[in-house]
Protein backbone atom coordinates (compact mmCIF):
# COMPACT_ATOMS: atom_id res chain seq x y z
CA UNK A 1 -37.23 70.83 -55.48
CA UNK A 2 -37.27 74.44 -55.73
CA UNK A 3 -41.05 74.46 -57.24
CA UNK A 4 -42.02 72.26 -54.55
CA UNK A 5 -41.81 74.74 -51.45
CA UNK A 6 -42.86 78.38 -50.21
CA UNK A 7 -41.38 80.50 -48.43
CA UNK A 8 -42.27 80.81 -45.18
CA UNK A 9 -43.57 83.14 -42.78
CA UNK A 10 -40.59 84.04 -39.81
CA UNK A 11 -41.18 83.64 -36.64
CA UNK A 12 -40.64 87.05 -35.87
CA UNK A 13 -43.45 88.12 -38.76
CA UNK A 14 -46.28 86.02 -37.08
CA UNK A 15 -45.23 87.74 -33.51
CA UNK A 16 -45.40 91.22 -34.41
CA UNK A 17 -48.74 90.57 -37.07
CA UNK A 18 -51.12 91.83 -33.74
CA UNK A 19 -48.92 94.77 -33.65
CA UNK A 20 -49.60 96.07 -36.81
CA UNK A 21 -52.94 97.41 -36.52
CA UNK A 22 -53.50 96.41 -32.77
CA UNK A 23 -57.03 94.48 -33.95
CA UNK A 24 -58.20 91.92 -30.99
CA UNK A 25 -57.00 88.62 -31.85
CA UNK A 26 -60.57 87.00 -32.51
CA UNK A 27 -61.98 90.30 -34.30
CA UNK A 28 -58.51 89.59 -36.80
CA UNK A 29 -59.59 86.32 -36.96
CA UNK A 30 -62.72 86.52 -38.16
CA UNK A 31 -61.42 89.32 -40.89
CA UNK A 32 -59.05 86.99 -41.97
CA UNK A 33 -61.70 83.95 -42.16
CA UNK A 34 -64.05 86.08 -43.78
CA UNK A 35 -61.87 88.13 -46.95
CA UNK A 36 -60.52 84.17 -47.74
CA UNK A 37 -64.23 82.69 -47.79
CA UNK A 38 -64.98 85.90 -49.93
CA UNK A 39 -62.05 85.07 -52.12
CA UNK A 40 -63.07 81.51 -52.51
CA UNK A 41 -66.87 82.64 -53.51
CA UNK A 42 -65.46 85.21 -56.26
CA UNK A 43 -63.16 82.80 -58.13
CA UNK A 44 -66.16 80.20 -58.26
CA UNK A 45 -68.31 82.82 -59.84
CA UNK A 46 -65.71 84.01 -61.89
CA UNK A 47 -65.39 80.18 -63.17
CA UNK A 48 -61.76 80.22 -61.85
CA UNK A 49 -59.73 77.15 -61.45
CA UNK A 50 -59.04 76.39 -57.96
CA UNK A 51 -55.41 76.45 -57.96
CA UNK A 52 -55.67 80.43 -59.15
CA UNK A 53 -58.22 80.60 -56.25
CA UNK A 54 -56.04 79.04 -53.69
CA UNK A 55 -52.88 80.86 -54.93
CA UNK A 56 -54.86 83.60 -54.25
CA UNK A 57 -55.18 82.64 -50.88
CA UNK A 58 -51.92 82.86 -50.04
CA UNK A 59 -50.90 85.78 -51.52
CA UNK A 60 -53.35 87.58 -50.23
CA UNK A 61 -52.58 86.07 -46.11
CA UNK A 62 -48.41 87.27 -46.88
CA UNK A 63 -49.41 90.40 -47.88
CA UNK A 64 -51.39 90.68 -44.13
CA UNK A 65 -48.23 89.41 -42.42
CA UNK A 66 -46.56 92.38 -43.92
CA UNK A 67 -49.29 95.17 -44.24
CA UNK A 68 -52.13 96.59 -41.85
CA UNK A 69 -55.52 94.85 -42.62
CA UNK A 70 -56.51 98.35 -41.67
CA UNK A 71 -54.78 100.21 -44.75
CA UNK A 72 -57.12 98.78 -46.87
CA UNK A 73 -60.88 97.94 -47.66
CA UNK A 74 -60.84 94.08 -47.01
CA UNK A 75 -63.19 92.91 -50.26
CA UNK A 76 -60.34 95.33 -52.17
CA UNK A 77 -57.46 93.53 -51.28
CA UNK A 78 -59.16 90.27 -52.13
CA UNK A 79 -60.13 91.18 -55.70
CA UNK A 80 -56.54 92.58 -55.87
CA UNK A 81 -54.91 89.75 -55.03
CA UNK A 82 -57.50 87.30 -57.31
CA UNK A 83 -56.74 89.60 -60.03
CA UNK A 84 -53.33 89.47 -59.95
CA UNK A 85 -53.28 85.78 -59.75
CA UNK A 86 -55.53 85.43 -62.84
CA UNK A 87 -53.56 87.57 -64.75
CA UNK A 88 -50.25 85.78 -64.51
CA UNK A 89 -52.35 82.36 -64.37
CA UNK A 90 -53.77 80.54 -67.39
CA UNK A 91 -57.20 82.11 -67.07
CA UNK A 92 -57.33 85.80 -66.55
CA UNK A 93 -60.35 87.35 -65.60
CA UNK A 94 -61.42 91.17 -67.13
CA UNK A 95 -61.74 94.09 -64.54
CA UNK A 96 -64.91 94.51 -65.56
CA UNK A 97 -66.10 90.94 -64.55
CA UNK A 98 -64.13 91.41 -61.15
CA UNK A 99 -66.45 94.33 -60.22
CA UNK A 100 -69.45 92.94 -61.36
CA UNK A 101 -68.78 90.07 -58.54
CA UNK A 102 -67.34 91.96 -56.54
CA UNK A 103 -70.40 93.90 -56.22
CA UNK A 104 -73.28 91.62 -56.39
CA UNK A 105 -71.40 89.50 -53.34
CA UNK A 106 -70.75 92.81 -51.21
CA UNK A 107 -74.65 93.60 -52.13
CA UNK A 108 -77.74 92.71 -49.54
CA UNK A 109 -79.16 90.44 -52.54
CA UNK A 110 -76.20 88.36 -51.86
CA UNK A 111 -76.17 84.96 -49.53
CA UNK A 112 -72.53 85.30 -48.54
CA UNK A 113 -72.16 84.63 -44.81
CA UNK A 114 -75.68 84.64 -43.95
CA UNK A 115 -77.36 82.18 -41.68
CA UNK A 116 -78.10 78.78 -42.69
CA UNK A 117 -81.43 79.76 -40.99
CA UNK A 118 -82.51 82.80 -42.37
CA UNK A 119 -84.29 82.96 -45.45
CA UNK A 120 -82.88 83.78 -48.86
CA UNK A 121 -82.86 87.62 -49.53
CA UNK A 122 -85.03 88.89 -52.38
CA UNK A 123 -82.71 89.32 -55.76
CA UNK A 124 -83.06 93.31 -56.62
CA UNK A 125 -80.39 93.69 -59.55
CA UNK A 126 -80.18 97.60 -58.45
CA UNK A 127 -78.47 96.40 -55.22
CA UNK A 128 -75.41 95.39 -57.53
CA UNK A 129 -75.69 97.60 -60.76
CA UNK A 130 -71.93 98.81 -61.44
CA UNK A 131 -72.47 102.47 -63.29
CA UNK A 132 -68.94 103.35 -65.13
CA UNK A 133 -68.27 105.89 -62.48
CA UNK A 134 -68.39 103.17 -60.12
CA UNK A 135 -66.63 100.80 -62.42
CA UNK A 136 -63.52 103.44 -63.09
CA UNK A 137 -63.02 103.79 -59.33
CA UNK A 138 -63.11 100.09 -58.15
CA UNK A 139 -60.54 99.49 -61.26
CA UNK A 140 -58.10 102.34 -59.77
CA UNK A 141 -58.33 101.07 -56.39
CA UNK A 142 -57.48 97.29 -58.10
CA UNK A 143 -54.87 98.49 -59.75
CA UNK A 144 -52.86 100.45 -57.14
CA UNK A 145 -53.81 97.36 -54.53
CA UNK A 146 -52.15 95.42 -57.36
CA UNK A 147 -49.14 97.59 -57.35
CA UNK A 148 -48.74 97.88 -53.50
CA UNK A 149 -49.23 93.82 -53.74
CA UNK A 150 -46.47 93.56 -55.56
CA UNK A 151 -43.88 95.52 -54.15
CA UNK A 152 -44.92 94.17 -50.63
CA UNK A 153 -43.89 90.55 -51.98
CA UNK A 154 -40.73 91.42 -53.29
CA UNK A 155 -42.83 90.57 -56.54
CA UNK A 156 -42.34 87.27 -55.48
CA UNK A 157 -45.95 85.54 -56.71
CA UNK A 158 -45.15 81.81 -56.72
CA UNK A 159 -46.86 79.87 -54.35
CA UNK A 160 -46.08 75.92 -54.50
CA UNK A 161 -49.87 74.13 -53.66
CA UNK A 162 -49.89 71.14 -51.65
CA UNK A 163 -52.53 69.64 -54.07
CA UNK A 164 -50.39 67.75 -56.71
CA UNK A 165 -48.15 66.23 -54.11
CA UNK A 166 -50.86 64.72 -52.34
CA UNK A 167 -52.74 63.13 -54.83
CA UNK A 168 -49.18 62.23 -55.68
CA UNK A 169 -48.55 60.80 -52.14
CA UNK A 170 -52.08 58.67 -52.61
CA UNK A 171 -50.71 56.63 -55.64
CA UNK A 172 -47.97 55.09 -53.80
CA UNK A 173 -49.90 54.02 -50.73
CA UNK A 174 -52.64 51.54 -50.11
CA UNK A 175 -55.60 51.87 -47.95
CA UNK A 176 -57.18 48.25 -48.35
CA UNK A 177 -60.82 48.11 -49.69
CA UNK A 178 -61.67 51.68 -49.21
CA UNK A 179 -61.69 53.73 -53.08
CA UNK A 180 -58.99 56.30 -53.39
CA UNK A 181 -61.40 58.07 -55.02
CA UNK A 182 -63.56 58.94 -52.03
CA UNK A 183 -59.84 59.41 -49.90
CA UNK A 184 -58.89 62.11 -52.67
CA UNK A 185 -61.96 63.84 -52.01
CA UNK A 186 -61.75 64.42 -48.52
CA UNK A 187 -57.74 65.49 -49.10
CA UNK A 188 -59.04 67.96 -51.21
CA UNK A 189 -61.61 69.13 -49.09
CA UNK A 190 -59.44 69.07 -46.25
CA UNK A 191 -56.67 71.26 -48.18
CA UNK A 192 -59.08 73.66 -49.35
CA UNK A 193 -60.63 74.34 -46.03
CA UNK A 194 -57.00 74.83 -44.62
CA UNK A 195 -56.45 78.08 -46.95
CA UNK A 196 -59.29 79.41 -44.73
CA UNK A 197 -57.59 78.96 -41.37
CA UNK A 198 -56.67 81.95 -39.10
CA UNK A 199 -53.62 79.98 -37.91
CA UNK A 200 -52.49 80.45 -41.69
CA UNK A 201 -50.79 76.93 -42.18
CA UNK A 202 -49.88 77.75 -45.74
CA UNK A 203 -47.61 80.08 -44.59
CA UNK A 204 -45.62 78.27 -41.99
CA UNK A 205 -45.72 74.69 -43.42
CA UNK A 206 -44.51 73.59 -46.87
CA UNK A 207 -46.65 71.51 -49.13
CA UNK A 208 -45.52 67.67 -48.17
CA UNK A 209 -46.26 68.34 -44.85
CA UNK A 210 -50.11 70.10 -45.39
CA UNK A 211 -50.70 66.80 -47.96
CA UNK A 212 -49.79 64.31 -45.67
CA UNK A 213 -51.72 65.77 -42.84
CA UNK A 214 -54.56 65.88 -44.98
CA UNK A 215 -54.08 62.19 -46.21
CA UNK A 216 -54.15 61.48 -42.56
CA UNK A 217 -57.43 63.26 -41.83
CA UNK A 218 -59.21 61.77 -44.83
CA UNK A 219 -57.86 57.88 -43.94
CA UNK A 220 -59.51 58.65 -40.28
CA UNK A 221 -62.58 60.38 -41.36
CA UNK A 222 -63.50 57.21 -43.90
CA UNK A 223 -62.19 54.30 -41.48
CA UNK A 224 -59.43 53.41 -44.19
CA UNK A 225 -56.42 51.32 -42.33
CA UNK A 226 -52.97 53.02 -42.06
CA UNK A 227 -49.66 51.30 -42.01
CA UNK A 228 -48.57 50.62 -38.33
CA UNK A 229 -45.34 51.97 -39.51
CA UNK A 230 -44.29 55.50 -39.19
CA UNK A 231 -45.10 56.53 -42.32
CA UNK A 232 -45.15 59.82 -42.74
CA UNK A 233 -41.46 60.15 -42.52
CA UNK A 234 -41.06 58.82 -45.85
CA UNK A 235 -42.65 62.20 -46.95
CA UNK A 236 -40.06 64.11 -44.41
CA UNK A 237 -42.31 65.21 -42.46
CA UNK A 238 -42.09 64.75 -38.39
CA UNK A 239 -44.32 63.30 -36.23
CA UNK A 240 -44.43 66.70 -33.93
CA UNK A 241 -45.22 68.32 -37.51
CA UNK A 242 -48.05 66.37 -38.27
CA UNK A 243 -50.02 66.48 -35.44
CA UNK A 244 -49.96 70.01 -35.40
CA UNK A 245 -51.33 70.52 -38.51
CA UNK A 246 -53.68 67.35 -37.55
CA UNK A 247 -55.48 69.47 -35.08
CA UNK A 248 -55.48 72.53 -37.14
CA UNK A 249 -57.18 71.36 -39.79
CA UNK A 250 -59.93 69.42 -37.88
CA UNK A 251 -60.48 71.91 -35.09
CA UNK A 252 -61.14 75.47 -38.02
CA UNK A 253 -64.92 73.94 -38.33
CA UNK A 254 -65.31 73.91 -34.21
CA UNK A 255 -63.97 77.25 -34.25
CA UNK A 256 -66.12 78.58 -37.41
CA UNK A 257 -69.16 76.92 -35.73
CA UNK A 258 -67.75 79.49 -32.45
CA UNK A 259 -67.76 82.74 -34.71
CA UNK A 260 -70.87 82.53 -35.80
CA UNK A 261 -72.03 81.65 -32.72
CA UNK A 262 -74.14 83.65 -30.33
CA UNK A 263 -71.12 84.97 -28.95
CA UNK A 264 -69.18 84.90 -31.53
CA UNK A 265 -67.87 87.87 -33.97
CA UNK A 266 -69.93 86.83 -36.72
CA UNK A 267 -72.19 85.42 -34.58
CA UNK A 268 -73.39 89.14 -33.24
CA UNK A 269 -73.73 90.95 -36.64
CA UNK A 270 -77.16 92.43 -37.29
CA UNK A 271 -76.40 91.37 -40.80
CA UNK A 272 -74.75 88.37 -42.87
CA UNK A 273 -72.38 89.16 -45.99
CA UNK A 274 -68.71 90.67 -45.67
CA UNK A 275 -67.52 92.54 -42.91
CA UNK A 276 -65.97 95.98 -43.21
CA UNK A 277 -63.72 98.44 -41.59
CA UNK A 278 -66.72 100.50 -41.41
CA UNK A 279 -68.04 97.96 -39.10
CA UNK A 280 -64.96 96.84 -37.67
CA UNK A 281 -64.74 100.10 -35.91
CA UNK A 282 -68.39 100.34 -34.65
CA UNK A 283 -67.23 96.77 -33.06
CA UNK A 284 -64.53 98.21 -31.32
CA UNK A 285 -66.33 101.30 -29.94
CA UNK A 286 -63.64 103.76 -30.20
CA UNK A 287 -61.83 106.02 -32.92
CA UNK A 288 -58.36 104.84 -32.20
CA UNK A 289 -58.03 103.38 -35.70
CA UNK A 290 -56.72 106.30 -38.03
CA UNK A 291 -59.80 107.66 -40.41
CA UNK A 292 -58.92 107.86 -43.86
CA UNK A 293 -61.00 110.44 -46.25
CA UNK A 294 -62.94 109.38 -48.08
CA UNK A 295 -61.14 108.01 -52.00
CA UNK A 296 -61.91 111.70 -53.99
CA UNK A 297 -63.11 108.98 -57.06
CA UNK A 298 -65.38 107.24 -55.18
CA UNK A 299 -66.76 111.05 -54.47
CA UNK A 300 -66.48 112.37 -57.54
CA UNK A 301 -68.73 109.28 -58.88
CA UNK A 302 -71.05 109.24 -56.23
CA UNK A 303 -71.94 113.10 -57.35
CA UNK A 304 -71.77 112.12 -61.08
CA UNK A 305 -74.27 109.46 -60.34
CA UNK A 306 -76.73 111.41 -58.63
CA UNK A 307 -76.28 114.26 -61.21
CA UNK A 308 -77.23 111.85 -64.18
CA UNK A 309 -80.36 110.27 -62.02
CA UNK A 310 -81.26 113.92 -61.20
CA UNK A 311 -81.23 114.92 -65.27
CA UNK A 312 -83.05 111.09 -65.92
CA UNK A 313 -85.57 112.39 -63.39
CA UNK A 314 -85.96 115.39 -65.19
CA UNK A 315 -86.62 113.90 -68.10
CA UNK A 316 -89.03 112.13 -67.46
C-alpha cells in the first residue's frame, strides 16, 4: 500500500506557511494559483504526460510549505520542479527546451493569464528569443533550484496520484444509463483542477480520498444515480472527509472567477501573464521584503548581449 499514499503536510507546517514570508493570505494565494497554472501550461507545451505534470504539482506546493515563495523567482521554481520530475520520469525534457518555454510563456506575446476579453497579443518572436548568455544563466538558476529542491524534500520525489485509483474505483461501481466514459472525464477534470487549489488538497489528503470526492462531483455534475448506501466507506474514506474535499473542489472556480475579478489580485493587474516578485512588492507598497542583488550571470549576460548588438550594429 506503500505506493498508494503521500506523505502529508503536518498540521503544524500549514500553520506556520503565512509565517514564512509574511505574504497576505489572498496575495499567497493567487502566487500559488498562478506558478501551478504556469506549470500546467509548460508541461503541455513541452508535450509532457500529465502525470509528470501533476507530480510536478506537488512537488513544487511541499517545497512552499517548507521554503519562502520569496527566496525564489516563482516561474524558476516551477521549471525546477518540472525539470526534475521529467528527468526521473519516463520523458525527460532538455534544458534547452525548458527555457525556450519558459520564455515565450513569461513573454508579452504570450496568452497566459490574460483576459478572456482582451484580444490576442501580436506574436513578435524577439519577445522570447533565448541568446546563450541568457540560456547559460536560466540553466544555473535550474540547476541549483534543482539542488535546493532536493535537499528541501529529504530527496523524497514520489508522489502517489489519485488518478489510477479512481478510474480504478469507477470499474467496480455502476451509475445506471449514464457512460462511464463521460463520468471519467469529469473525474479527471475534477482531479486536475484540484492540483491548482490554494487549499493544497494534495498535500493533506491521500489519493482514495481526492478520487472518491471527485467520483462524487462528476456523478452530481452529470445527474448519474448514487447508491443510497454509504458508499464511500468502502474506499475508507469518512463522510466528514469527503465533504470537505466536496466543497473544495467545486468552490476553486468561484474563487478563481473572485481573483480575477475587479477586486481581485489578478483581477487589478495592468497586465495578464505570470506574476512576479517584482510585482509582488509594488502590490504591497513597502520594502519590507528583503532585496536580493541582482544574479551577477544574469548581469554579466545582459552586458554581453548588448556588447554583441552594439558590434552587430557596427557592422552594419
Amino acid at each position: 500500500m506503500a505506493h498508494m499514499t503521500n506523505p502529508l503536510a503536518t498540521p503544524d507546517q500549514i500553520f506556520h506557511r503565512s509565517s514564512l514570508d509574511s505574504l497576505p493570505t489572498e496575495l499567497r494565494d493567487a502566487i500559488f494559483f498562478s506558478t501551478q497554472c504556469l506549470t500546467q501550461a509548460a508541461g503541455i507545451l513541452l508535450q509532457l504526460p500529465q502525470s509528470v505534470t501533476a507530480q510536478a504539482n506537488v512537488l513544487l506546493a511541499r517545497f512552499w510549505l517548507i521554503e519562502p515563495m520569496m527566496s525564489h523567482e516563482f516561474s524558476d521554481v516551477s521549471a525546477a520542479t518540472v525539470y526534475l520530475v521529467a528527468k526521473i520520469g519516463p520523458c525527460p525534457c532538455t534544458p534547452r527546451d525548458l527555457s525556450n518555454v519558459y520564455a515565450y510563456l513569461l513573454s508579452g506575446s504570450s496568452t497566459f493569464l490574460s483576459s478572456p476579453g482582451n484580444s490576442p497579443p501580436k506574436n513578435i518572436p524577439d519577445d522570447y528569443y533565448q541568446s546563450e548568455t541568457s540560456y547559460q544563466a536560466f540553466h544555473s538558476r535550474i540547476l541549483s533550484l534543482e539542488h535546493l529542491i532536493l535537499c528541501s524534500l529529504s530527496f523524497d520525489t514520489t508522489v502517489s496520484l489519485p488518478h489510477p485509483l479512481a478510474i480504478t474505483y469507477l470499474q467496480s461501481m455502476d451509475f445506471l444509463h449514464i457512460p462511464k466514459e463521460r463520468i471519467a472525464r469529469r473525474v479527471v477534470e475534477y482531479l486536475n483542477t484540484a492540483l491548482l487549489s490554494p487549499q493544497m488538497l494534495y498535500l493533506t489528503t491521500q489519493p482514495n480520498g481526492l478520487a472518491v470526492a471527485a467520483i462524487y462531483n462528476a456523478a452530481k455534475d452529470v445527474g448519474a444515480k448514487m447508491p443510497e448506501c454509504e458508499w464511500w466507506e468502502v474506499f475508507d474514506v469518512d463522510r466528514e472527509d469527503l465533504g470537505f474535499l466536496v466543497v473544495g473542489m467545486r468552490s476553486l472556480e468561484g474563487w478563481v472567477e473572485g481573483m480575477k475579478g475587479k477586486e481581485g489580485v489578478l483581477g487589478k493587474r495592468k497586465r495578464g501573464g505570470m506574476i512576479t516578485r517584482k510585482e509582488v512588492r509594488e502590490i504591497l507598497g513597502r520594502d519590507t521584503l528583503p532585496q536580493e542583488e541582482e544574479d551577477p550571470e544574469l548581469v554579466m549576460a545582459r552586458r554581453m548581449d548588448e556588447k554583441m548588438r552594439e558590434i552587430e550594429g557596427g557592422a552594419a
